[in-house]
C-alpha atoms as a PDB file:
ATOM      1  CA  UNK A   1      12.998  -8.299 -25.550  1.00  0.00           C
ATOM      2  CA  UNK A   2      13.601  -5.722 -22.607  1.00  0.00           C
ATOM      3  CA  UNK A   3      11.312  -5.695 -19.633  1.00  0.00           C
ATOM      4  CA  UNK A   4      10.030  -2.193 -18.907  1.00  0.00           C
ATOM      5  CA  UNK A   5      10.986  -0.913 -15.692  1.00  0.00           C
ATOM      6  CA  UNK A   6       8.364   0.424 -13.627  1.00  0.00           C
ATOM      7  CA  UNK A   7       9.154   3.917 -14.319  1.00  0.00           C
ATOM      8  CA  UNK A   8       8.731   3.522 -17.777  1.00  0.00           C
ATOM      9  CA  UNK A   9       5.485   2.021 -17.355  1.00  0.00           C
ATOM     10  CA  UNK A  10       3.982   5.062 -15.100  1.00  0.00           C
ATOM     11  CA  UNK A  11       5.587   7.261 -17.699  1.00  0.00           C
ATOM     12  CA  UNK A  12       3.669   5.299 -20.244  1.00  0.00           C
ATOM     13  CA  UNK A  13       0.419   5.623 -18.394  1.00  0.00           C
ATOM     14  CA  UNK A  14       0.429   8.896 -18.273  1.00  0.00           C
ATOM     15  CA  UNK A  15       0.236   9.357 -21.995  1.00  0.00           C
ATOM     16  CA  UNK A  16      -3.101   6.808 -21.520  1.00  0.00           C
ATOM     17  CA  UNK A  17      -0.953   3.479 -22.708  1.00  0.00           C
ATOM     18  CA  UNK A  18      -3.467   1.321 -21.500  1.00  0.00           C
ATOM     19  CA  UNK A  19      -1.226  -1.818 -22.179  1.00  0.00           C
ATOM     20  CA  UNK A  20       1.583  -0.387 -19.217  1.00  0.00           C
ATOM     21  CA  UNK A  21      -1.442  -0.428 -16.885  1.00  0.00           C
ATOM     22  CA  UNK A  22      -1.845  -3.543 -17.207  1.00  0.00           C
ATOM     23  CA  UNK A  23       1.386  -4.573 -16.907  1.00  0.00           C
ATOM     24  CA  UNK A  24       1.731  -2.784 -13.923  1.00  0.00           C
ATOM     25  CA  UNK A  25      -1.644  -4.251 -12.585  1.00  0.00           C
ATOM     26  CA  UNK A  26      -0.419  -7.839 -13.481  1.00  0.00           C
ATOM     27  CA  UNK A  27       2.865  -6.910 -11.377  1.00  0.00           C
ATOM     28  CA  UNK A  28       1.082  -5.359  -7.937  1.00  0.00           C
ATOM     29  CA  UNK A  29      -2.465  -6.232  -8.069  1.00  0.00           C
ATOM     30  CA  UNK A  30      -2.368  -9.021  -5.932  1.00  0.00           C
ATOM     31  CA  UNK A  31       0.771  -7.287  -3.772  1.00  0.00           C
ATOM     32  CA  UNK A  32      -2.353  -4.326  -3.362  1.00  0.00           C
ATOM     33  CA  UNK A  33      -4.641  -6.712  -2.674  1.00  0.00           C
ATOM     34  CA  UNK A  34      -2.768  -8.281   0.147  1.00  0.00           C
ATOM     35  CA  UNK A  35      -2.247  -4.983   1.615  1.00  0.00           C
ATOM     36  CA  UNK A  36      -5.895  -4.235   1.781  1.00  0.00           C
ATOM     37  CA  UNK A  37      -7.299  -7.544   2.747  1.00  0.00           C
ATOM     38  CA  UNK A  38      -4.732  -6.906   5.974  1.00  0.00           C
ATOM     39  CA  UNK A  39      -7.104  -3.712   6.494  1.00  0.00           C
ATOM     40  CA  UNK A  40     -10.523  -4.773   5.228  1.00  0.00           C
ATOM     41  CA  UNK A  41     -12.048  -8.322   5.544  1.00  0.00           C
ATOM     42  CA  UNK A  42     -14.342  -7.961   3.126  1.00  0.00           C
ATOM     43  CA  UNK A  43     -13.344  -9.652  -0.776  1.00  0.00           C
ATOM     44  CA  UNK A  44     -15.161  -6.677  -2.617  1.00  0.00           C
ATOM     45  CA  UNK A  45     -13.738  -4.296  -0.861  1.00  0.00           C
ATOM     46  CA  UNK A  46     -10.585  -5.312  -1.035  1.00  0.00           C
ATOM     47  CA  UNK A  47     -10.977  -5.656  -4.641  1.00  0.00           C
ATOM     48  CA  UNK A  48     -12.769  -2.157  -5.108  1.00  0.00           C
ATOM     49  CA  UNK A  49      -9.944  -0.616  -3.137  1.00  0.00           C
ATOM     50  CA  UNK A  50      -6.624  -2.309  -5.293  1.00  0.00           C
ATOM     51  CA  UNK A  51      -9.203  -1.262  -8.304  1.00  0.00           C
ATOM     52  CA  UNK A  52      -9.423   2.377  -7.191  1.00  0.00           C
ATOM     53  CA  UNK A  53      -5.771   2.332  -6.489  1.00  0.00           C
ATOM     54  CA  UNK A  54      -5.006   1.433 -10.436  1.00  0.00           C
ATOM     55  CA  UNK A  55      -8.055   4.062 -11.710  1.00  0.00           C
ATOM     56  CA  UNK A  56      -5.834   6.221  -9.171  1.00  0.00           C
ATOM     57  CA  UNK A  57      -2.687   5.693 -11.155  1.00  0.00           C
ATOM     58  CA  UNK A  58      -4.631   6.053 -14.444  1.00  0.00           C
ATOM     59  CA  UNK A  59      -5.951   9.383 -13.533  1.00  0.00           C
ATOM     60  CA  UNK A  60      -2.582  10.570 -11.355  1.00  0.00           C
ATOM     61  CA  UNK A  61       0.282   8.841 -13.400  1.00  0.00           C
ATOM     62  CA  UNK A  62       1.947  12.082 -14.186  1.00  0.00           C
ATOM     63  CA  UNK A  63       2.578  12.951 -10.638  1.00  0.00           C
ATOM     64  CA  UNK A  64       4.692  10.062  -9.843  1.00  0.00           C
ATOM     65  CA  UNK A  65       8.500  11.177  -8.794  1.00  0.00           C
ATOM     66  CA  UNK A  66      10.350   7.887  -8.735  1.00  0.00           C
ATOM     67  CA  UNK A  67      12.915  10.359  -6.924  1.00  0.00           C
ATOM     68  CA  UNK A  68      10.628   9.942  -3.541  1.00  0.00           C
ATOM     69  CA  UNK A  69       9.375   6.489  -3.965  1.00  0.00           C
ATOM     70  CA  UNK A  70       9.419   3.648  -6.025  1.00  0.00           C
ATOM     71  CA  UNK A  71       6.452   2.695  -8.305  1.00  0.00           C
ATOM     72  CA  UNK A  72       5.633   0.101  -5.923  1.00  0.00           C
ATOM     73  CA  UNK A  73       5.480   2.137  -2.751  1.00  0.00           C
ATOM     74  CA  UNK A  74       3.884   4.409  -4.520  1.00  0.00           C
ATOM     75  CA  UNK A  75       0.767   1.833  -5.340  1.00  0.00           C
ATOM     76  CA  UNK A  76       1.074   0.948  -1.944  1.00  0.00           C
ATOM     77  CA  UNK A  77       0.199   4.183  -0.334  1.00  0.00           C
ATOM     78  CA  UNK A  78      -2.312   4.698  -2.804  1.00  0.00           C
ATOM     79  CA  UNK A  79      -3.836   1.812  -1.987  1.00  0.00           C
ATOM     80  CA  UNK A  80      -3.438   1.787   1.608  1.00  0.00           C
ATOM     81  CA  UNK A  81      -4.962   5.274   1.813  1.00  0.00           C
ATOM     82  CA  UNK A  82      -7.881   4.471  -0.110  1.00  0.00           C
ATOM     83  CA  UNK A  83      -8.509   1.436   2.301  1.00  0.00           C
ATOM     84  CA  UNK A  84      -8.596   3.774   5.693  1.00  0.00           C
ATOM     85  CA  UNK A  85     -10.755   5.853   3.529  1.00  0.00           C
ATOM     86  CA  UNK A  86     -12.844   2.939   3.199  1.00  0.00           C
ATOM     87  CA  UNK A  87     -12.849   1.950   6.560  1.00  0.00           C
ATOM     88  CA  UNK A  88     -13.720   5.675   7.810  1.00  0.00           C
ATOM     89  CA  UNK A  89     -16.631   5.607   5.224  1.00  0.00           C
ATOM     90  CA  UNK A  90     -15.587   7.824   2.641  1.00  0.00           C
ATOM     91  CA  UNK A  91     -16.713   6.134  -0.331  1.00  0.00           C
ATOM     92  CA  UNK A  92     -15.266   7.390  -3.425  1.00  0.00           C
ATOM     93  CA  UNK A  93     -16.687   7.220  -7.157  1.00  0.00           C
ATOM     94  CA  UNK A  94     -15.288   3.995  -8.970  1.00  0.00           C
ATOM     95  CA  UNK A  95     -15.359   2.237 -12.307  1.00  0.00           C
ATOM     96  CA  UNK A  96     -16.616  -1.010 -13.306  1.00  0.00           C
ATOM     97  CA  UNK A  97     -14.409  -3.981 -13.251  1.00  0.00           C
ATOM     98  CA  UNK A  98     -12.880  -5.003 -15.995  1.00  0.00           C
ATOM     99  CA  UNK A  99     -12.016  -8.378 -16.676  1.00  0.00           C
ATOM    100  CA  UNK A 100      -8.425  -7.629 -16.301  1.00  0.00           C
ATOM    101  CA  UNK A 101      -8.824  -6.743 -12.653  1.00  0.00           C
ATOM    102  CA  UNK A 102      -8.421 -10.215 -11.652  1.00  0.00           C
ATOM    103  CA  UNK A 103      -5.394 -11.386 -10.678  1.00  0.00           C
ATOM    104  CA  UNK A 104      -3.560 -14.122 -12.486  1.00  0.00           C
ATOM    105  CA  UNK A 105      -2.263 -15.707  -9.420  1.00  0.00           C
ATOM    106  CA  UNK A 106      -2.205 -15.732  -5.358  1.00  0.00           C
ATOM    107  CA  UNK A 107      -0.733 -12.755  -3.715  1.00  0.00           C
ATOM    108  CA  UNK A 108       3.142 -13.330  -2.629  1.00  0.00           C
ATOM    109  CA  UNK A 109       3.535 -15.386   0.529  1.00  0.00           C
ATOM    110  CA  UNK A 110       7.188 -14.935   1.087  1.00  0.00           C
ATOM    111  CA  UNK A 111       6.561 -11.066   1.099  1.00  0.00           C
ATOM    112  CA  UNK A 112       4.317 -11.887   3.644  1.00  0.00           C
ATOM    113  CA  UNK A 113       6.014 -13.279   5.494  1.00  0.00           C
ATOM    114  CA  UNK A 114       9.076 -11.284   5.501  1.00  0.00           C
ATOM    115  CA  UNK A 115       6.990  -8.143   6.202  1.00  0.00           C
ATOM    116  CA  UNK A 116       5.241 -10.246   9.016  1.00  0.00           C
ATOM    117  CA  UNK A 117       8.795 -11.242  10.592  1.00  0.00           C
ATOM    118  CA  UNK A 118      10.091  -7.630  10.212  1.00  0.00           C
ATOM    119  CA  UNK A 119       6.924  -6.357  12.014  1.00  0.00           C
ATOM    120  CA  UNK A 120       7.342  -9.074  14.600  1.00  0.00           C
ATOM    121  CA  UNK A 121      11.576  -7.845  15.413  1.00  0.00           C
ATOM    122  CA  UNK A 122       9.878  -4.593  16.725  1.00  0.00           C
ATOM    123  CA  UNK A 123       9.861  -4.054  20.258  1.00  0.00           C
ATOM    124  CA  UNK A 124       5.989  -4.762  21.693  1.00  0.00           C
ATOM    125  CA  UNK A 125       5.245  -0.562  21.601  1.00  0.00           C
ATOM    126  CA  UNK A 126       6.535  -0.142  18.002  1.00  0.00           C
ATOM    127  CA  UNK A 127       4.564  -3.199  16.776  1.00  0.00           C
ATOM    128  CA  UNK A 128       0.936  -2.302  18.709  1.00  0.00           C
ATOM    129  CA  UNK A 129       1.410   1.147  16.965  1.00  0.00           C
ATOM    130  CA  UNK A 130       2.349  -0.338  13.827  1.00  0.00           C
ATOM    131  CA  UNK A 131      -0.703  -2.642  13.745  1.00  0.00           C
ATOM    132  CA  UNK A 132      -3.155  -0.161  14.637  1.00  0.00           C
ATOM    133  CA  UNK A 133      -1.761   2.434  12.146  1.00  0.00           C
ATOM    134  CA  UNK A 134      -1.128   0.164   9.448  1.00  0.00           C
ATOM    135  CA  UNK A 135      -3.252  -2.782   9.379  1.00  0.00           C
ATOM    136  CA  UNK A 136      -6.017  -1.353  11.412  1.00  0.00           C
ATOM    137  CA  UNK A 137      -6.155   1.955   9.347  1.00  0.00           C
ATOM    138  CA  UNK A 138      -6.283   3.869  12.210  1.00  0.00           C
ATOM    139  CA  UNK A 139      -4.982   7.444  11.991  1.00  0.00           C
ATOM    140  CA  UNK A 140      -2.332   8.845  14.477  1.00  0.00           C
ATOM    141  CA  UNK A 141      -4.806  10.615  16.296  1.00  0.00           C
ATOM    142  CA  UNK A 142      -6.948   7.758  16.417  1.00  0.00           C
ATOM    143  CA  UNK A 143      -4.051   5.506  17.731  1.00  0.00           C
ATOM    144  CA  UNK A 144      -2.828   8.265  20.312  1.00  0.00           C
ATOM    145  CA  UNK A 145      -6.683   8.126  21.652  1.00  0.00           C
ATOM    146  CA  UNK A 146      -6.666   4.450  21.585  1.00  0.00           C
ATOM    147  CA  UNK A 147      -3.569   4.039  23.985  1.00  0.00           C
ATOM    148  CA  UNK A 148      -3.759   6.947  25.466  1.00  0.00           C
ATOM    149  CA  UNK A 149      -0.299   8.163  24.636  1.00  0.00           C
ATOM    150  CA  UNK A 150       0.657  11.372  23.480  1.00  0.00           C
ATOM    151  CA  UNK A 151       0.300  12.767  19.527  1.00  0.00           C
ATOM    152  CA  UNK A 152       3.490  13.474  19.277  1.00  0.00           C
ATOM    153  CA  UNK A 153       4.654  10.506  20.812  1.00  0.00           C
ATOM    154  CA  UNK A 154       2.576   7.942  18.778  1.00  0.00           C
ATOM    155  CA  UNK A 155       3.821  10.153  15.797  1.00  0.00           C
ATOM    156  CA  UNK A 156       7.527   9.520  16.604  1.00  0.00           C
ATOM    157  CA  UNK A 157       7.355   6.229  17.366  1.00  0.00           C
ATOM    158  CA  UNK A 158       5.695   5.178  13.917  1.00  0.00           C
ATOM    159  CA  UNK A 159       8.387   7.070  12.303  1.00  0.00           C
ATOM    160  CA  UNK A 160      10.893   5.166  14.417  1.00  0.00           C
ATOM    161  CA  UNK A 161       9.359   1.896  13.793  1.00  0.00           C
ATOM    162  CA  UNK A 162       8.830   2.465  10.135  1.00  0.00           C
ATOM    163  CA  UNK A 163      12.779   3.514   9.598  1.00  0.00           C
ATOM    164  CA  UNK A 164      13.623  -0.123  11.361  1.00  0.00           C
ATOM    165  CA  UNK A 165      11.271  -1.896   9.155  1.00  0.00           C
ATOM    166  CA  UNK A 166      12.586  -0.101   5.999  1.00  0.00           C
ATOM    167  CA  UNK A 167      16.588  -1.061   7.418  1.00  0.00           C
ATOM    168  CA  UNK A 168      15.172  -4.423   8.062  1.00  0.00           C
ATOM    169  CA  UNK A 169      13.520  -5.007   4.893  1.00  0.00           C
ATOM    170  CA  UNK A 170      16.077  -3.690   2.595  1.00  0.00           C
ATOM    171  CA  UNK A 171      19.217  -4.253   4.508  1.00  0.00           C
ATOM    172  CA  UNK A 172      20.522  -0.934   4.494  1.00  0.00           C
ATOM    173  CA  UNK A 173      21.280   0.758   8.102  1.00  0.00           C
ATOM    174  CA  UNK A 174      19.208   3.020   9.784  1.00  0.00           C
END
């Protein structure tokens, strides 16, 4: 039997197959999870957040263009979003868990760990901007503010730092 690619899956959510959300839930829910425990300490948030992010997909699925990102970036940004939103206080309107909101096992280490080294290869600037950005859900404004650096600047930099991760990450040059 064929394994669905992720495409197929989103493609299949959008016409409400509930069984290719949950396949994609069992792939990135704990990948989502890690993301958003980096930016919120709190275990029910975190697990309201990666929730929203999958009720996201569910509503949104037909928007996906797997020509700008893949499936899993996609999730990601979702997710990520929703947790500065959470941060900043904007609650927004969620479901009830469902029993198939838990994940089956522990969020991957190795990714972790790989995105922590990547991260860490950055020159000190890149990284503090990174951090607050990204795992402080801090906005660019908010991080230009912070350390007192220009907009633009803080804007640049992020971009530059965030085209080193991606050649780091995937091995392609930048």
């Amino acid at each position: 039997m064929e394994v669905p690619t992720d495409v197929e899956l989103v493609a299949r959510v959008a016409a409400r197959d509930e069984a290719a959300l949950i396949e994609l839930h069992q792939r990135y829910a704990p990948y989502l999870a890690a993301v958003a425990r980096r930016m919120l300490k709190d275990p029910d948030e975190v697990q309201q957040c990666v929730q929203d992010a999958f009720v996201n997909l569910w509503n949104h699925a037909g928007r996906f263009d797997d020509a700008k990102a893949s499936c899993k970036t996609w999730l990601v940004t979702i997710c990520h979003r929703l947790a500065i939103n959470r941060i900043r206080g904007t609650k927004l309107q969620t479901m009830p868990l469902a029993e198939w909101d838990a994940p089956d096992r522990q969020p991957d280490h190795v990714e972790r760990v790989v995105m922590r080294d990547a991260v860490d290869g950055l020159e000190e600037e890149e990284r503090e901007l990174i951090e607050l950005a990204f795992y402080q859900g801090m906005s660019h404004s908010e991080v230009a503010t912070l350390t007192g650096r220009p907009l633009g600047t803080v804007k640049t930099k992020i971009r530059g730092a965030l085209t080193r991760l991606r050649a780091t990450l995937t091995g392609e040059p930048e």
